[in-house]
C-alpha atoms as a PDB file:
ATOM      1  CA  UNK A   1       0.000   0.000   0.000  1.00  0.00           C
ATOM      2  CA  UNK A   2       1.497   3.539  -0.755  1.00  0.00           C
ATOM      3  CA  UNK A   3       1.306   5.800   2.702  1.00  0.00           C
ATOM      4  CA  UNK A   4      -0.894   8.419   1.245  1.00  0.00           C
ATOM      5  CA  UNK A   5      -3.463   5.396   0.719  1.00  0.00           C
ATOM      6  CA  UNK A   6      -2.795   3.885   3.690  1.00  0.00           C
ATOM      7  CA  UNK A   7      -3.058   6.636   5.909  1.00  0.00           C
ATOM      8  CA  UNK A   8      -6.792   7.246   4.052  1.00  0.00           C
ATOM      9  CA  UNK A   9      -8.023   3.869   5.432  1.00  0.00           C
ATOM     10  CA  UNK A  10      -6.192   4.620   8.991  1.00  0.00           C
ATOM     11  CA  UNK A  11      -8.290   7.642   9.604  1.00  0.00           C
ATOM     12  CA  UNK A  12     -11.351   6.753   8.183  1.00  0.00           C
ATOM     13  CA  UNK A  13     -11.296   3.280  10.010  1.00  0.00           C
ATOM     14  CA  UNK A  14      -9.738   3.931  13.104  1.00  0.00           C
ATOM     15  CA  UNK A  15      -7.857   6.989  13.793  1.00  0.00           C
ATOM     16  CA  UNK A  16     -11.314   9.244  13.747  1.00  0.00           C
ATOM     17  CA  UNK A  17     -13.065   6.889  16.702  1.00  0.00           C
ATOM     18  CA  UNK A  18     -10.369   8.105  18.921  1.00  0.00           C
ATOM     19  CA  UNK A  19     -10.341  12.135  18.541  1.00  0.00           C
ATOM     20  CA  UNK A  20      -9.001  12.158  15.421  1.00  0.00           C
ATOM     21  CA  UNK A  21      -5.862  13.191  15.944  1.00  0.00           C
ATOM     22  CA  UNK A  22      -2.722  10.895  16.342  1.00  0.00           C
ATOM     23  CA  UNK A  23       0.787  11.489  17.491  1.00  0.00           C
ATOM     24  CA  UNK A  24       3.060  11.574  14.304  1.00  0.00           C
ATOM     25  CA  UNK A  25       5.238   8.803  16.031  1.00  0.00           C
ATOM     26  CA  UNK A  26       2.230   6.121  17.011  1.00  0.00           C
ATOM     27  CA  UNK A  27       1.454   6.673  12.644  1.00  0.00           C
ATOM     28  CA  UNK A  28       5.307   5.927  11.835  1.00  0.00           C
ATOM     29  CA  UNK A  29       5.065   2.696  14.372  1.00  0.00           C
ATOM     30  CA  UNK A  30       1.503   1.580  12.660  1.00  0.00           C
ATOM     31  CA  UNK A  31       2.349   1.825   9.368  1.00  0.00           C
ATOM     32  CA  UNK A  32       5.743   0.460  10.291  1.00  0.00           C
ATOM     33  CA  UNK A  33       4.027  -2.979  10.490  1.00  0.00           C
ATOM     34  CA  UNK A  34       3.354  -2.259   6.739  1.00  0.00           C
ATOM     35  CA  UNK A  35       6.499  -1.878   5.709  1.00  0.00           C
ATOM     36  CA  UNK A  36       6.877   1.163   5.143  1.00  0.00           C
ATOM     37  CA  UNK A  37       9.504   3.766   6.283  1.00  0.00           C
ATOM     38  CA  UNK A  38       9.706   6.889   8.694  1.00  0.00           C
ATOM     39  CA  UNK A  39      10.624   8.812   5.820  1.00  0.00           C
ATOM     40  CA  UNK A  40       8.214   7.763   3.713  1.00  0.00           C
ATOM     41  CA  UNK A  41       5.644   8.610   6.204  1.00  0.00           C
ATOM     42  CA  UNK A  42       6.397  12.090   7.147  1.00  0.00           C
ATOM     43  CA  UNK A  43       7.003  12.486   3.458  1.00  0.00           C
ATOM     44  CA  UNK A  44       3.157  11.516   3.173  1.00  0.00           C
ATOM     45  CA  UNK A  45       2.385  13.448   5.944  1.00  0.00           C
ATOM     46  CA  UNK A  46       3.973  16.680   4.287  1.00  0.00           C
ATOM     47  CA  UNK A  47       2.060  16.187   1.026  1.00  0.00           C
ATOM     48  CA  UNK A  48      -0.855  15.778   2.535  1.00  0.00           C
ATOM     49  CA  UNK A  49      -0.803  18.692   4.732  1.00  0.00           C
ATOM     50  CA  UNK A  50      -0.054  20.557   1.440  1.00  0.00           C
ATOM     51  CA  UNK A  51      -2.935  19.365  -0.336  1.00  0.00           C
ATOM     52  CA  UNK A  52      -5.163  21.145   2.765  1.00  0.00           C
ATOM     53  CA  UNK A  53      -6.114  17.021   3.841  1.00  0.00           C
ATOM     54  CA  UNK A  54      -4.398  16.934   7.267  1.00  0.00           C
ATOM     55  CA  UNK A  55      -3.419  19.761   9.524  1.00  0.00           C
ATOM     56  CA  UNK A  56      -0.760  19.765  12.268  1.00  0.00           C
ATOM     57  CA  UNK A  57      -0.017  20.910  15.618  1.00  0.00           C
ATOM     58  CA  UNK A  58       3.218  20.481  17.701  1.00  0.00           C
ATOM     59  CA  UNK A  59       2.670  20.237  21.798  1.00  0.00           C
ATOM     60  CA  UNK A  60       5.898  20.377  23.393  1.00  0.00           C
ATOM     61  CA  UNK A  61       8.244  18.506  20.780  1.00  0.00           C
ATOM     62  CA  UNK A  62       5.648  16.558  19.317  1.00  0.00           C
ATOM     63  CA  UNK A  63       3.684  16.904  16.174  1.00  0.00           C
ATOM     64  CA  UNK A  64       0.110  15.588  15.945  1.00  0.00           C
ATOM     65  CA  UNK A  65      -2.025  15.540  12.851  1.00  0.00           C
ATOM     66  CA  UNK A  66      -5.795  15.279  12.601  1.00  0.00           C
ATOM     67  CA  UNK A  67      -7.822  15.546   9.178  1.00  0.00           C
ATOM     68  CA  UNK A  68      -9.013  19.421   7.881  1.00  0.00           C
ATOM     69  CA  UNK A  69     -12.874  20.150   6.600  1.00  0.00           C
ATOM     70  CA  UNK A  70     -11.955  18.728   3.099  1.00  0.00           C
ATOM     71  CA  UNK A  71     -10.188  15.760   4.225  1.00  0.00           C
ATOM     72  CA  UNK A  72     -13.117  14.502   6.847  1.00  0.00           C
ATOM     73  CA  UNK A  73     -15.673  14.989   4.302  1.00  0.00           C
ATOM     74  CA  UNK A  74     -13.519  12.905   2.023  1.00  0.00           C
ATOM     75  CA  UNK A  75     -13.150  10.335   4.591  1.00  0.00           C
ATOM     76  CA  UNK A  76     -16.741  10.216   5.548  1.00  0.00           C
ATOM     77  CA  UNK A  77     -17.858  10.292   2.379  1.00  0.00           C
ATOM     78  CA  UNK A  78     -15.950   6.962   2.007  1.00  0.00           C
ATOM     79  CA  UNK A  79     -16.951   5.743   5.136  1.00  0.00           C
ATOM     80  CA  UNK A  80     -20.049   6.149   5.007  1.00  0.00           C
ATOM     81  CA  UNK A  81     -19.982   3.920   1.649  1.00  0.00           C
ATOM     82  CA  UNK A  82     -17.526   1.469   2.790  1.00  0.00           C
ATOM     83  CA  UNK A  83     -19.927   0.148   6.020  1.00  0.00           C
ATOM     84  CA  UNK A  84     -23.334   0.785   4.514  1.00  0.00           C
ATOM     85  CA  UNK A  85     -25.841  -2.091   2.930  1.00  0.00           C
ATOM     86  CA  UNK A  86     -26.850  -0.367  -0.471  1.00  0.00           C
ATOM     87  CA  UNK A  87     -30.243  -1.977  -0.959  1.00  0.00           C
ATOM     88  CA  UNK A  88     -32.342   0.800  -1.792  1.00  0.00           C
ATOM     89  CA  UNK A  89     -35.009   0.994  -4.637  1.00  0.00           C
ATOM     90  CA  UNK A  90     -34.583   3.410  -7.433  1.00  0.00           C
ATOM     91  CA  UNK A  91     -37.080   6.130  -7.346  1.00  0.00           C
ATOM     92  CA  UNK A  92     -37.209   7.147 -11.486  1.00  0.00           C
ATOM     93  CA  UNK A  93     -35.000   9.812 -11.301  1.00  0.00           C
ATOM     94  CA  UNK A  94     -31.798  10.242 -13.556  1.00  0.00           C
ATOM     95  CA  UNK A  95     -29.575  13.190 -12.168  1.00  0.00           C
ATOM     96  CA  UNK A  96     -27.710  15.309 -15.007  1.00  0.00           C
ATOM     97  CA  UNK A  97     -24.522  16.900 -14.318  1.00  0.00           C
ATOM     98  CA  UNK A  98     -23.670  19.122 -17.242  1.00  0.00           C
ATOM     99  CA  UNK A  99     -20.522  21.345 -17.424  1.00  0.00           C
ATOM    100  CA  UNK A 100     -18.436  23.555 -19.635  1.00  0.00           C
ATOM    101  CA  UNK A 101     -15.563  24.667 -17.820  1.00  0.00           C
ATOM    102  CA  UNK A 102     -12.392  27.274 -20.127  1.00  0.00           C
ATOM    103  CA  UNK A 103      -9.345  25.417 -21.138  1.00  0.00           C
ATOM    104  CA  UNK A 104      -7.276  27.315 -19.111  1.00  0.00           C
ATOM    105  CA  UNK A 105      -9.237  25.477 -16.104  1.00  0.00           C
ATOM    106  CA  UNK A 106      -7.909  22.556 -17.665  1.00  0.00           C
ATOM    107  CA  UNK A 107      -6.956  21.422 -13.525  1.00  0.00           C
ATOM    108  CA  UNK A 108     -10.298  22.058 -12.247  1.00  0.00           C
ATOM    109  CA  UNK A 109     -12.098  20.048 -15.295  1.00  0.00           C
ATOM    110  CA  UNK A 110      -9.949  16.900 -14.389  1.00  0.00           C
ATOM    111  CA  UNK A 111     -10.850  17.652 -10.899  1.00  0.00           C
ATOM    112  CA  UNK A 112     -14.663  17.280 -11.363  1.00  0.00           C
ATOM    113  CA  UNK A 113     -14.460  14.343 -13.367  1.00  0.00           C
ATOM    114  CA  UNK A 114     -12.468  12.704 -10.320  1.00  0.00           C
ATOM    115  CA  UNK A 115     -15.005  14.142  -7.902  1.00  0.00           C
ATOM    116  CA  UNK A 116     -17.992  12.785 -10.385  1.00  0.00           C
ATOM    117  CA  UNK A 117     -16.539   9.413 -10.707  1.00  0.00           C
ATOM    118  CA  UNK A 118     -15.692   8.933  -7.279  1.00  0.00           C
ATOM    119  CA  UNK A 119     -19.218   9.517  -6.398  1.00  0.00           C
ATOM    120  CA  UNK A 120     -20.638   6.754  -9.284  1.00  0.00           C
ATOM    121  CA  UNK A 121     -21.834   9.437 -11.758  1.00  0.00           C
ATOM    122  CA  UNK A 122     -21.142   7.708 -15.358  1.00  0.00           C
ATOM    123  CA  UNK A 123     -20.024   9.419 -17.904  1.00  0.00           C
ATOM    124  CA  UNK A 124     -22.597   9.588 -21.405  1.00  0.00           C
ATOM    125  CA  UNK A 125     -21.544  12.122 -23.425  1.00  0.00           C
ATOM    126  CA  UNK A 126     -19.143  14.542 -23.654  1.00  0.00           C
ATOM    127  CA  UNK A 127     -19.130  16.767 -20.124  1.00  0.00           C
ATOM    128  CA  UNK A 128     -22.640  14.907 -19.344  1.00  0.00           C
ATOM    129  CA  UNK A 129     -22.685  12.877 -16.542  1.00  0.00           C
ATOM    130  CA  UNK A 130     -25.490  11.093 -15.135  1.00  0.00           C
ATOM    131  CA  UNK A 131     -26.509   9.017 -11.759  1.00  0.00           C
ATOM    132  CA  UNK A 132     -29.414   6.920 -10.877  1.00  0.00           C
ATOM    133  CA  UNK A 133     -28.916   7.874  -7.431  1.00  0.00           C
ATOM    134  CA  UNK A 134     -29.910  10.860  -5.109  1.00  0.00           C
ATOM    135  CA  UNK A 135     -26.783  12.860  -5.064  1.00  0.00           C
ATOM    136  CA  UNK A 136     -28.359  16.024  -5.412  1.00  0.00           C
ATOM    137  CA  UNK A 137     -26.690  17.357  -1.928  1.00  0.00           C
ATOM    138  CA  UNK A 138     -23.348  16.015  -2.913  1.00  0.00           C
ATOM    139  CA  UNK A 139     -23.019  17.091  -5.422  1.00  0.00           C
ATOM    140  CA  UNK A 140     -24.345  20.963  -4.577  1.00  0.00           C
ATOM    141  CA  UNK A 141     -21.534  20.567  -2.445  1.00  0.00           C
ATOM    142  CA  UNK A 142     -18.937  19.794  -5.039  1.00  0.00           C
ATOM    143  CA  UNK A 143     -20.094  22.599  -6.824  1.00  0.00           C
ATOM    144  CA  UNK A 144     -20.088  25.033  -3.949  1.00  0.00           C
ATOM    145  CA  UNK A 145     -16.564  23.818  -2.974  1.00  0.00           C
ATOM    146  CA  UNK A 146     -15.013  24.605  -6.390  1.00  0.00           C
ATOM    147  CA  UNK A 147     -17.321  27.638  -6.949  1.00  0.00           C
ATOM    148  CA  UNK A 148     -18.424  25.888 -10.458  1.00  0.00           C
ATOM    149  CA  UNK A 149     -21.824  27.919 -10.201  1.00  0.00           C
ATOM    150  CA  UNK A 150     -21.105  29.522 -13.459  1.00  0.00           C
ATOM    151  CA  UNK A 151     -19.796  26.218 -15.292  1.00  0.00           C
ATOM    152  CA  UNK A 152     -22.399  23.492 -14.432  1.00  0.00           C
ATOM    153  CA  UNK A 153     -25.763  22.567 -14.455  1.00  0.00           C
ATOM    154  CA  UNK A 154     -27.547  19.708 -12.511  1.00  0.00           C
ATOM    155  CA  UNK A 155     -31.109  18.431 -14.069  1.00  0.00           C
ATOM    156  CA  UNK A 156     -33.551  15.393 -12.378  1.00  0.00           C
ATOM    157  CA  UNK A 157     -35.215  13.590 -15.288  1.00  0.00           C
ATOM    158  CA  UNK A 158     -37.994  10.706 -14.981  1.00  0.00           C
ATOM    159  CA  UNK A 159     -37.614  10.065 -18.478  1.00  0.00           C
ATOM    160  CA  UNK A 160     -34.799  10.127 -21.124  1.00  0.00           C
ATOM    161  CA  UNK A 161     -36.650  10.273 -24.762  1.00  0.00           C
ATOM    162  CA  UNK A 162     -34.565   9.251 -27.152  1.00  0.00           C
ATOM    163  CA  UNK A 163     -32.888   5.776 -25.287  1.00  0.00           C
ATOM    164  CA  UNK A 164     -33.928   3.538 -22.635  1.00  0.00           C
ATOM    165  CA  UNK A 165     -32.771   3.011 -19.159  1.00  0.00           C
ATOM    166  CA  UNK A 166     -30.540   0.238 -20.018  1.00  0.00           C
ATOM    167  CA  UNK A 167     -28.959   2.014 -23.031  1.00  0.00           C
ATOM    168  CA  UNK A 168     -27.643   4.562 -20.303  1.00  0.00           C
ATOM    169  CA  UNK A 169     -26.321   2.088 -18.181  1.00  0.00           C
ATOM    170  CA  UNK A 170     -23.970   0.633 -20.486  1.00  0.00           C
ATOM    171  CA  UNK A 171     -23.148   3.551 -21.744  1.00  0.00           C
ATOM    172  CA  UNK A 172     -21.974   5.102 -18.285  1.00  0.00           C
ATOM    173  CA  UNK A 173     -20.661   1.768 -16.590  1.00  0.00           C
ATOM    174  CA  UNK A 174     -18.959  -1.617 -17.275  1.00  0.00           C
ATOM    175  CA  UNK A 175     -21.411  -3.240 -14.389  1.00  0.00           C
ATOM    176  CA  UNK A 176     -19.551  -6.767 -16.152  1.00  0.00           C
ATOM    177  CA  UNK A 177     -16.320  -5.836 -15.672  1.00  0.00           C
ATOM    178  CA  UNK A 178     -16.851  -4.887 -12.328  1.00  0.00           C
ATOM    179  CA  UNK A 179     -18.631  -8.568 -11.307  1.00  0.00           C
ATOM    180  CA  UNK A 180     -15.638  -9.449 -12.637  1.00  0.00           C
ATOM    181  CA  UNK A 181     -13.988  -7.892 -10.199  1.00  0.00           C
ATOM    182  CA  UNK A 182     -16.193  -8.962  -7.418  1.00  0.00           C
ATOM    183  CA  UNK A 183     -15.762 -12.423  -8.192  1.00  0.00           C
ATOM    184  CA  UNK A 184     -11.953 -12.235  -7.830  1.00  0.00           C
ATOM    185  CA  UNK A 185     -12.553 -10.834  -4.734  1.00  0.00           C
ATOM    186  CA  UNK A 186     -14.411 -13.380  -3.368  1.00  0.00           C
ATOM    187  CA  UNK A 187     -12.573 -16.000  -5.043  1.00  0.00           C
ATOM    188  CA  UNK A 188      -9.130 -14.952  -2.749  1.00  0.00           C
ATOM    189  CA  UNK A 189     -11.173 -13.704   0.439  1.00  0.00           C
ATOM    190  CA  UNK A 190     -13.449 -16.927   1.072  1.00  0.00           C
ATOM    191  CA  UNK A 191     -10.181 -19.095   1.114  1.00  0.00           C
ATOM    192  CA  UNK A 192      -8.660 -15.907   3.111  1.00  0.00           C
ATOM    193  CA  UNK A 193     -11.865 -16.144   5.996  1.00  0.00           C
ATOM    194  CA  UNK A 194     -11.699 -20.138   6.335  1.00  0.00           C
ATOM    195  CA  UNK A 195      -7.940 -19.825   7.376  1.00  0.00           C
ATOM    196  CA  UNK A 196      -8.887 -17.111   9.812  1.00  0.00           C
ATOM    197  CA  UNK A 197     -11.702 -18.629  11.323  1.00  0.00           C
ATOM    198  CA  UNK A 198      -9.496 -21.776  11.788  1.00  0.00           C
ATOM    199  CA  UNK A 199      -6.843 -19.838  13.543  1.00  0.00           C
ATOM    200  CA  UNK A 200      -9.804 -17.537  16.124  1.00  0.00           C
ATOM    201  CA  UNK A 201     -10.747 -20.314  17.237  1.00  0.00           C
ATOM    202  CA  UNK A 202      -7.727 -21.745  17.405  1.00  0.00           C
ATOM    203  CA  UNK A 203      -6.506 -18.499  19.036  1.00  0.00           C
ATOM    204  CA  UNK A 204      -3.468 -18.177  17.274  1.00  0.00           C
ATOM    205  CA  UNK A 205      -4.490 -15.249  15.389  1.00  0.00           C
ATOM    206  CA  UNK A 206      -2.063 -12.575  16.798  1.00  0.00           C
ATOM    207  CA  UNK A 207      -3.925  -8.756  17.665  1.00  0.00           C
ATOM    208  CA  UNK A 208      -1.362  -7.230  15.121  1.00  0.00           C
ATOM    209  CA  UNK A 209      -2.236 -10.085  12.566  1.00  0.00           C
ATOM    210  CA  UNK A 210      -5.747  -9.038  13.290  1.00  0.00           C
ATOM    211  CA  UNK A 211      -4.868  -5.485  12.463  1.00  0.00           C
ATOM    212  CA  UNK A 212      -2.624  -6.220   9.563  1.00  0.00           C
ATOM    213  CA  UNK A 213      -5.548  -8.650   7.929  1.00  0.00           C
ATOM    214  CA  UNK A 214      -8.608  -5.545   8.456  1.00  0.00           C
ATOM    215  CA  UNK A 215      -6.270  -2.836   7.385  1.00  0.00           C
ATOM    216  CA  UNK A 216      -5.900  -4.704   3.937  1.00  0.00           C
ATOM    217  CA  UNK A 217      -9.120  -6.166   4.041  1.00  0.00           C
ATOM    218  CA  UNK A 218     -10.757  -2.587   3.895  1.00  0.00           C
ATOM    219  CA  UNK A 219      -8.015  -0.899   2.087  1.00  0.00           C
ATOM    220  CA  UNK A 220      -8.516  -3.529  -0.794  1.00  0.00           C
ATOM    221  CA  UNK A 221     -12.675  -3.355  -0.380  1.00  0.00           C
ATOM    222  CA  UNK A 222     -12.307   0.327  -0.648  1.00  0.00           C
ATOM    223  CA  UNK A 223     -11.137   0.301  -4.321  1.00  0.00           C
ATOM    224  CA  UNK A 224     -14.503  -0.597  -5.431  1.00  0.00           C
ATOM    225  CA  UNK A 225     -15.685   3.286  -4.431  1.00  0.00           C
ATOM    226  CA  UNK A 226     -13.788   3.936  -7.275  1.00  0.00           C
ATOM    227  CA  UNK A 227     -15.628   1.355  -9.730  1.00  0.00           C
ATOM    228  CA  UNK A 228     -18.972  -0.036  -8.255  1.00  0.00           C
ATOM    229  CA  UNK A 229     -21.736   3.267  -8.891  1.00  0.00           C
ATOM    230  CA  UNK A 230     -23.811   1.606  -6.268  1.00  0.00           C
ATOM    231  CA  UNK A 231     -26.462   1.418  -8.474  1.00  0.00           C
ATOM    232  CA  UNK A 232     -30.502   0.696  -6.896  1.00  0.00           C
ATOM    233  CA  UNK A 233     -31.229  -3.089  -7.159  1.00  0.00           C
ATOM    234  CA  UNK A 234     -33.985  -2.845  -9.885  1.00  0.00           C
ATOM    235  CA  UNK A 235     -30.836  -1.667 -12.145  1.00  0.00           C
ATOM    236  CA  UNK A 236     -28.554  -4.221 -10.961  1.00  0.00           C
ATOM    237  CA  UNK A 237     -28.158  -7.835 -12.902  1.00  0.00           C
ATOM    238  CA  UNK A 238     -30.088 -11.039 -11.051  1.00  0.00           C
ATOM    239  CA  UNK A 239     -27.479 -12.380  -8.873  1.00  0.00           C
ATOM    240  CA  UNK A 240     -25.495  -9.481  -8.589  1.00  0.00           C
ATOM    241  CA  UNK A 241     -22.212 -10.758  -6.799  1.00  0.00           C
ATOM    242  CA  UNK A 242     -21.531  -7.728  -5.213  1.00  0.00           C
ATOM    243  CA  UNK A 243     -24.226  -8.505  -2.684  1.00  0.00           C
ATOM    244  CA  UNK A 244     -21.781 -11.906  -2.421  1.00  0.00           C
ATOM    245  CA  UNK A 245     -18.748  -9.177  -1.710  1.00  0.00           C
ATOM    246  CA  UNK A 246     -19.912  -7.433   1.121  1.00  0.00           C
ATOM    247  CA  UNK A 247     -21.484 -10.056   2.875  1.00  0.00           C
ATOM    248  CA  UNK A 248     -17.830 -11.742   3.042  1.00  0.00           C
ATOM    249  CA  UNK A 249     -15.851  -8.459   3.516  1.00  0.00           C
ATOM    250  CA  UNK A 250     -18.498  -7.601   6.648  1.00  0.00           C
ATOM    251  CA  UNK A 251     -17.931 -11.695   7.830  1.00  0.00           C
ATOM    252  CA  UNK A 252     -13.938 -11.144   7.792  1.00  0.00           C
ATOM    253  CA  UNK A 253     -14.661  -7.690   9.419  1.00  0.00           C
ATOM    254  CA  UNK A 254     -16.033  -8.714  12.320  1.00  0.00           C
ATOM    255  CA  UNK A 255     -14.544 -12.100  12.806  1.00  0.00           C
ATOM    256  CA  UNK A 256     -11.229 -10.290  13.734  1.00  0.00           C
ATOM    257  CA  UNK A 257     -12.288  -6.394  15.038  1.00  0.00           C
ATOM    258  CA  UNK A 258     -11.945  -6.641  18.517  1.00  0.00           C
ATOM    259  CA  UNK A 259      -8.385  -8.133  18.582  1.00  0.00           C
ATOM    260  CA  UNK A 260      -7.341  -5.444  15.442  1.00  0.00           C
ATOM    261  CA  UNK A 261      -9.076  -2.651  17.658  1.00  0.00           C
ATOM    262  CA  UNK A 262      -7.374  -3.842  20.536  1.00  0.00           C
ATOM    263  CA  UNK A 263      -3.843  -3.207  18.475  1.00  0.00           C
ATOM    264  CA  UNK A 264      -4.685  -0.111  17.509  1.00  0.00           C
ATOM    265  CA  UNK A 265      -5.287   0.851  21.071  1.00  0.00           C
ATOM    266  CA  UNK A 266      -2.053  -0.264  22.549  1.00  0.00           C
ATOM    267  CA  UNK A 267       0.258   1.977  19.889  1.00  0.00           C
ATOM    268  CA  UNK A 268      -2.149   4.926  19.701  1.00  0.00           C
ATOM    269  CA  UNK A 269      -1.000   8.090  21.188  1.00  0.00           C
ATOM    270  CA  UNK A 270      -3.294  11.337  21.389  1.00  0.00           C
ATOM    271  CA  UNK A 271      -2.468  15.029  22.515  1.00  0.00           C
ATOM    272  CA  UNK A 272      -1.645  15.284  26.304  1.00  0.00           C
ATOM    273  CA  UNK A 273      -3.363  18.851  26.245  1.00  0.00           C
ATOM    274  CA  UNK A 274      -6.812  16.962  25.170  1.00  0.00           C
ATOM    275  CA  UNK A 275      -9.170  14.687  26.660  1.00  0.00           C
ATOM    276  CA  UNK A 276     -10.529  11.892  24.275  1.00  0.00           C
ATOM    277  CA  UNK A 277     -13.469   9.943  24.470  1.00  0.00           C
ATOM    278  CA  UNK A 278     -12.610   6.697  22.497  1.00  0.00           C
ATOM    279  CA  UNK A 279     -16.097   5.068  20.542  1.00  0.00           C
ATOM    280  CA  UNK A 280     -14.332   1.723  20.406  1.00  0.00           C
ATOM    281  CA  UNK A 281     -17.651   0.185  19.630  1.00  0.00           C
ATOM    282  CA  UNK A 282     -18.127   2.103  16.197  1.00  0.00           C
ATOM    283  CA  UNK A 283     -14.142   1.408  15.827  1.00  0.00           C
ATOM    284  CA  UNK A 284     -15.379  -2.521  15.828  1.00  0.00           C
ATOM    285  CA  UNK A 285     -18.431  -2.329  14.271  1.00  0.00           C
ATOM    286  CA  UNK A 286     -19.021   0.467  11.790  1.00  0.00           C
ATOM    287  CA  UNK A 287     -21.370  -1.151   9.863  1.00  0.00           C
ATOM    288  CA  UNK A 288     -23.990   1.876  11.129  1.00  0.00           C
ATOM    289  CA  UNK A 289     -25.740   3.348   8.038  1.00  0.00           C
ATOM    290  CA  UNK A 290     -28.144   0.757   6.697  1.00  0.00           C
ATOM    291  CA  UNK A 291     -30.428   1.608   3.888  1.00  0.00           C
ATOM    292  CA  UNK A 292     -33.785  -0.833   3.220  1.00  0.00           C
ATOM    293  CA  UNK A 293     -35.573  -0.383   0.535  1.00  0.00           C
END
């Protein structure tokens, strides 16, 4: 895992439970266990701080880093995705993103089209970008945040005239490649979750283990943000094995939470000058936002 990437999945799944903020030196030790090097980290750190993601403070000769505005609603935003059952019925309504942003805004075009995809619009057209689901807020947000008011334009349609509904599916997503990509998931995690099931109740599975196995667990479940729209279930295929996915992502999850938490707990280090009220229950069991159709 690169540190920028790993850091992402540090906050969002642990680091945030417990104030967060975290002492630069428990993040080297952490992500030590990954392999990767002091340098690297406070090289990551830097960047990131930089890009207006973290923000630090120094208390006495220590430096401790917590997430800015735009980095916790990045984080949430993933969060929030990562831990919640997407079962929802579609209610009719394509959203329309339409924009026409100058040339010499080249940087802020390829920034809404990484903003767009991240949150499962699909692109139709040129610049027209469309989502089954009800992203209105989000993406008033987006627009807000990189003061696009005078570039874009964001229509709800119950009806597109000249194609059908599943003409604008495959013309926005690969949903096949992406089952695709499911299925190899599942394929290496079920064989992954029989070996750790032996070894819990075995109890031989190491708390660091524990932590090492959820950290890439979620960090590899994550990438699907980037891929999986999260599309209502009366778009989806019969059978649709990303159902198959999470169910075996949230079985590994909590098989081995308490013992990763526990981990977590014993190298974590917050600000002496602040008093922090640990929710290790939502640090084992996120799984929180549920939507039923």
């Amino acid at each position: 895992m690169k540190p920028r990437s790993l850091m992402i999945t540090l906050y969002g799944d642990f680091i945030q439970y417990y104030g967060g903020e975290i002492w630069i030196g428990s993040l080297i030790r952490i992500m030590s266990e990954f392999g990767i090097s002091e340098s690297s980290v406070r090289g990551a750190t830097l960047r990131m701080v930089q890009q207006d993601l973290l923000q630090v403070r120094r208390v006495g000769n220590k430096s401790y880093y917590s997430l800015t505005e735009k980095g916790k609603r990045r984080i949430e935003d993933g969060v929030k995705r990562v831990y919640s059952i997407r079962d929802h019925k579609w209610d009719g309504l394509w959203r329309i993103l339409t924009y026409s942003v100058p040339e010499e805004k080249r940087e802020l075009r390829n920034q809404i089209r990484k903003e767009l995809n991240w949150t499962g619009f699909g692109l139709v057209s040129n610049s027209v970008w469309v989502s089954p689901n009800p992203l209105e807020e989000q993406i008033m947000e987006m627009i807000r945040t990189y003061n696009l008011e005078d570039y874009t334009m964001l229509f709800s349609s119950s009806s597109v005239v000249s194609h059908d509904n599943q003409y604008i599916i495959d013309k926005g997503w690969n949903l096949q490649e992406i089952e695709a990509e499911y299925n190899g998931f599942i394929k290496s995690y079920q064989a992954k979750y029989e070996h750790l099931k032996e070894r819990v109740w075995n109890n031989t599975l190491t708390d660091v283990e524990s932590f090492l196995e959820r950290t890439h667990l979620v960090h590899e479940f994550r990438k699907f943000l980037f891929k999986d729209p999260g599309f209502p279930k009366d778009l989806l295929p019969d059978h649709w094995s990303g159902r198959s996915a999470r169910d075996l992502f949230w079985n590994i999850h909590q098989l081995i939470s308490v013992s990763a938490v526990r981990f977590f707990e014993s190298v974590f280090e917050h600000a002496p000058d602040r008093t922090v009220q640990p929710n290790r229950d939502k640090a084992i069991n996120p799984f929180a936002e549920i939507y039923v159709s």
